[in-house]
C-alpha atoms as a PDB file:
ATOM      1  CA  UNK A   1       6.195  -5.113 -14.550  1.00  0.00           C
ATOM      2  CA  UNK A   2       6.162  -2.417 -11.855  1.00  0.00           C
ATOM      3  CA  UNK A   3       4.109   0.825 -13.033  1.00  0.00           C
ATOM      4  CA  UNK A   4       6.533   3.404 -13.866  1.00  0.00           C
ATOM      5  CA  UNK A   5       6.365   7.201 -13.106  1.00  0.00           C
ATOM      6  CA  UNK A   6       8.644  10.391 -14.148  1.00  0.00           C
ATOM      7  CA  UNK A   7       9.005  13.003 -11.439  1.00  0.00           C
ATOM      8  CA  UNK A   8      10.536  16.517 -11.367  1.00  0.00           C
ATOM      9  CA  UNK A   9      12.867  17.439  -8.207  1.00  0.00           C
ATOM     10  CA  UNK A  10      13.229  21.204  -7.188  1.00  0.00           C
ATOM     11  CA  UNK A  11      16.523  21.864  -9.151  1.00  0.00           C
ATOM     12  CA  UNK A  12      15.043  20.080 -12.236  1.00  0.00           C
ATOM     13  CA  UNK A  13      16.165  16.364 -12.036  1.00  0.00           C
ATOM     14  CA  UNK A  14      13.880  14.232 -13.595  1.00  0.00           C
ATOM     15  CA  UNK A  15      13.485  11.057 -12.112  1.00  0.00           C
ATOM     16  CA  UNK A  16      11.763   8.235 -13.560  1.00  0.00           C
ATOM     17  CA  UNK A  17      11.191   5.736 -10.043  1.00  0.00           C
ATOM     18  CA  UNK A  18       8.852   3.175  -8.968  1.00  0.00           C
ATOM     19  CA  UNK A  19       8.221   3.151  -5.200  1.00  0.00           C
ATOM     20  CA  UNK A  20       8.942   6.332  -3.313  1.00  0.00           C
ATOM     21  CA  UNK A  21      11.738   4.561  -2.134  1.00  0.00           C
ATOM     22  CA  UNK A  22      13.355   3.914  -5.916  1.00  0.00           C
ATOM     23  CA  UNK A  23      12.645   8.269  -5.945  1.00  0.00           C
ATOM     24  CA  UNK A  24      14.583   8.847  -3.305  1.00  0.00           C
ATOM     25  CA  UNK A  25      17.770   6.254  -4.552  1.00  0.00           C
ATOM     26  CA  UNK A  26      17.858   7.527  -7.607  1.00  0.00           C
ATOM     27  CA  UNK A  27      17.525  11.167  -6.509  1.00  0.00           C
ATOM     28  CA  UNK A  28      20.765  10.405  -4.401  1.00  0.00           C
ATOM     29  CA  UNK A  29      23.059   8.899  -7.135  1.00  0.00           C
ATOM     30  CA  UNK A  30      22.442  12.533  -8.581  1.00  0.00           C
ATOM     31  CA  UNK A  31      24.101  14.028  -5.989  1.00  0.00           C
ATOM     32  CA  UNK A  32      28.147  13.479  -6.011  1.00  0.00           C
ATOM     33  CA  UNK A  33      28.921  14.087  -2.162  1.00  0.00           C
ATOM     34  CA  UNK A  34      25.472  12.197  -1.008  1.00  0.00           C
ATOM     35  CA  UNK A  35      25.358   9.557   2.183  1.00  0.00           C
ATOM     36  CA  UNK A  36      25.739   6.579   1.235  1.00  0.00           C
ATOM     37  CA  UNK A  37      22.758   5.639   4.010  1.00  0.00           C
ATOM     38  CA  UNK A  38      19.158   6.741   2.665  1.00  0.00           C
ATOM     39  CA  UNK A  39      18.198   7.760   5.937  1.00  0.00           C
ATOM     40  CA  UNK A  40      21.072   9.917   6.643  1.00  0.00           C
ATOM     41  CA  UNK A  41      19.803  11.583   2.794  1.00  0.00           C
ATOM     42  CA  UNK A  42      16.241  11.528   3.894  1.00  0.00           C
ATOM     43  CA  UNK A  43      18.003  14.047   7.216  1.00  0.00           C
ATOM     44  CA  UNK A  44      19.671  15.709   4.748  1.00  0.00           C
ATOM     45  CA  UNK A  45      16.962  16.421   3.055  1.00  0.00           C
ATOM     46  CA  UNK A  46      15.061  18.172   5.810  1.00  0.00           C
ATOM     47  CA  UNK A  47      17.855  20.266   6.953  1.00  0.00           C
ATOM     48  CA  UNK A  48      18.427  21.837   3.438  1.00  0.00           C
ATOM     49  CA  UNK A  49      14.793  22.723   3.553  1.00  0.00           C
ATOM     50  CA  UNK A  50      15.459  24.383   7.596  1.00  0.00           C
ATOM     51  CA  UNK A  51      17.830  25.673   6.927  1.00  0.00           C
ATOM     52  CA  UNK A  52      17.791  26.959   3.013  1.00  0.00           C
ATOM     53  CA  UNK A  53      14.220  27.405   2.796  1.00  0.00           C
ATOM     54  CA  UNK A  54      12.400  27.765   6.053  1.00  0.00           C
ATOM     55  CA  UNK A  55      10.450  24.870   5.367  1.00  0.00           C
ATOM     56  CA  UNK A  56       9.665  22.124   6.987  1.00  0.00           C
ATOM     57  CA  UNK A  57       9.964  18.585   5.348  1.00  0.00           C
ATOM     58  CA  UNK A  58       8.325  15.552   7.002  1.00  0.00           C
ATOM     59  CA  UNK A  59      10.862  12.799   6.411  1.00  0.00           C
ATOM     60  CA  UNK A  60       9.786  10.383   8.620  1.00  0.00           C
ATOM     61  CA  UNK A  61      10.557   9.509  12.174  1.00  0.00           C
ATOM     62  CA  UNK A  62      14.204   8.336  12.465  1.00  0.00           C
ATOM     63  CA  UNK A  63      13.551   5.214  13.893  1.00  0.00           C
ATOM     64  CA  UNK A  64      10.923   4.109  10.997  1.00  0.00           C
ATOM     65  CA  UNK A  65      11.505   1.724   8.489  1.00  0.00           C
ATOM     66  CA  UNK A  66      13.137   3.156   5.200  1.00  0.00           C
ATOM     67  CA  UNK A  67      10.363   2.680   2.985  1.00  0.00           C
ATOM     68  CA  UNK A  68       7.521   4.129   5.179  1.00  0.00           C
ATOM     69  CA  UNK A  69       9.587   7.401   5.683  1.00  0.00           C
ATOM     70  CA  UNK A  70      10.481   7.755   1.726  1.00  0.00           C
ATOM     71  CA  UNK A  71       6.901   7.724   2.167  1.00  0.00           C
ATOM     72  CA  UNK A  72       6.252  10.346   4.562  1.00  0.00           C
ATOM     73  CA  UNK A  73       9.339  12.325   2.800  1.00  0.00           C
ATOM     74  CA  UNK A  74       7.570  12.269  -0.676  1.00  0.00           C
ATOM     75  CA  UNK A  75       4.180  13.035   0.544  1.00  0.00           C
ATOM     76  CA  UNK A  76       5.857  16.223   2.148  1.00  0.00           C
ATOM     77  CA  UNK A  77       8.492  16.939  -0.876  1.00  0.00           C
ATOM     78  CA  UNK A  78       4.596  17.014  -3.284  1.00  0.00           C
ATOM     79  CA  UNK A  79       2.577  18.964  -0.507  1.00  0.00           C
ATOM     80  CA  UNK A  80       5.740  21.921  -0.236  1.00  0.00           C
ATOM     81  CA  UNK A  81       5.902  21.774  -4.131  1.00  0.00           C
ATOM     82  CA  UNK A  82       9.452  20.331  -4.445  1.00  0.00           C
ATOM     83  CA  UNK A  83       8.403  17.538  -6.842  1.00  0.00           C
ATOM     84  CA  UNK A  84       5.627  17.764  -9.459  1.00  0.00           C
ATOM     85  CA  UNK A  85       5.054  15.535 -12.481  1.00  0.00           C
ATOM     86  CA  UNK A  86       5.796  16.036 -15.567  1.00  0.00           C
ATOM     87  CA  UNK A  87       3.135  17.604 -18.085  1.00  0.00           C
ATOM     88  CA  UNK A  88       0.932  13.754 -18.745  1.00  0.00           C
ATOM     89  CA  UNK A  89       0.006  12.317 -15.537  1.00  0.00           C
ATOM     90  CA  UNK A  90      -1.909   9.402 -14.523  1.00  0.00           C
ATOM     91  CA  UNK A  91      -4.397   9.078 -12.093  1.00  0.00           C
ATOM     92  CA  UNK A  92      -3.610   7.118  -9.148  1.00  0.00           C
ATOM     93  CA  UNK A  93      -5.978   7.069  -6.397  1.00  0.00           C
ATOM     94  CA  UNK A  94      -7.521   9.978  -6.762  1.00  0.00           C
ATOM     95  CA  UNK A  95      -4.169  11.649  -6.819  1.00  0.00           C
ATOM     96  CA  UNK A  96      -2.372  13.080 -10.125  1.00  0.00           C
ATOM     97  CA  UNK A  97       1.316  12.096  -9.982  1.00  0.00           C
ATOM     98  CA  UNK A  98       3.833  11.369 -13.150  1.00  0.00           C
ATOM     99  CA  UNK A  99       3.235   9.322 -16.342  1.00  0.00           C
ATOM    100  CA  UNK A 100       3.250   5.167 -15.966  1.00  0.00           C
ATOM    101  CA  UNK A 101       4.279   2.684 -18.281  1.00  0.00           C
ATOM    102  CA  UNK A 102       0.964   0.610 -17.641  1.00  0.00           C
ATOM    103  CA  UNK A 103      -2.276   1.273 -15.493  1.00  0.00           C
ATOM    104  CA  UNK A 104      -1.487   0.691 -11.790  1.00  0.00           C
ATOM    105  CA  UNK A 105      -2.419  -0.670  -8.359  1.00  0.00           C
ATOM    106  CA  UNK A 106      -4.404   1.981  -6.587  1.00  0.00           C
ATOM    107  CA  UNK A 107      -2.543   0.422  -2.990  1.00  0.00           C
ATOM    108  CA  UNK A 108       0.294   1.634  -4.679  1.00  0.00           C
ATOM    109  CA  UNK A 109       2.992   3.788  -2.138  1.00  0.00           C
ATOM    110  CA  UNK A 110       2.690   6.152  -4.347  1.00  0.00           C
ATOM    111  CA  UNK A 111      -1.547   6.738  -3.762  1.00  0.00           C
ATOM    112  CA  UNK A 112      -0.699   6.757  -0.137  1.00  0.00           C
ATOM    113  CA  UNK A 113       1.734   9.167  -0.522  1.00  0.00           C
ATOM    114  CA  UNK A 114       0.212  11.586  -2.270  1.00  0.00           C
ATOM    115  CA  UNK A 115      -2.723  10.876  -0.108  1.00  0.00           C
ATOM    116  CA  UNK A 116      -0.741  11.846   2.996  1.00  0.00           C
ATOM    117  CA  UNK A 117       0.167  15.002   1.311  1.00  0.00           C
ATOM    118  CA  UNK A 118      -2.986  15.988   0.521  1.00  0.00           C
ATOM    119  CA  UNK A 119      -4.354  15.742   4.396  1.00  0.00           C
END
């Protein structure tokens, strides 16, 4: 069984995922008038924060596969503050991201993620 981690988005979702990619699926089914393409949400993601915020969110380069630039995108979404985890966290690489349902893999997305937003 996949390790397991709860998440906090910005507006207060919690999201309970298990690759950044799973985040970033089940942060769109929250959303009623969402792409249906994850890439076209990943976009949409960093124009709300051009636009809305003045920040700018690494999502990836377009062309990129769809999991590497969930990668990129959550690695920027935890470095600009717009997901934390929850009050128990586990360790992961070094890293401190949301609670898991059993001890996991180190080579993990999520360790590279966070350790992407940390650099």
């Amino acid at each position: 069984m996949d390790a397991m981690w709860r998440l906090v988005f910005i507006d207060g979702r919690e999201v309970v995922a298990h690759s950044p990619t799973s985040f970033f699926e089940a942060l769109r089914q929250g959303e009623p008038n969402a792409p249906a393409d994850l890439g076209r949400y990943l976009d949409l993601l960093r124009s709300r924060g051009q636009i809305g915020f003045d920040v700018n969110l690494d999502v990836g380069p377009p062309g990129a596969g769809i999991d590497a630039r969930c990668v990129h995108a959550l690695a920027s979404l935890l470095s600009h503050g717009w997901v934390r985890s929850p009050a128990r966290n586990v360790l992961v690489g070094g890293a401190l991201l949301g609670e898991a349902t059993e001890t996991p893999d180190a080579s993990m997305p999520w360790a590279i993620a966070r350790e992407a937003a940390i650099r």
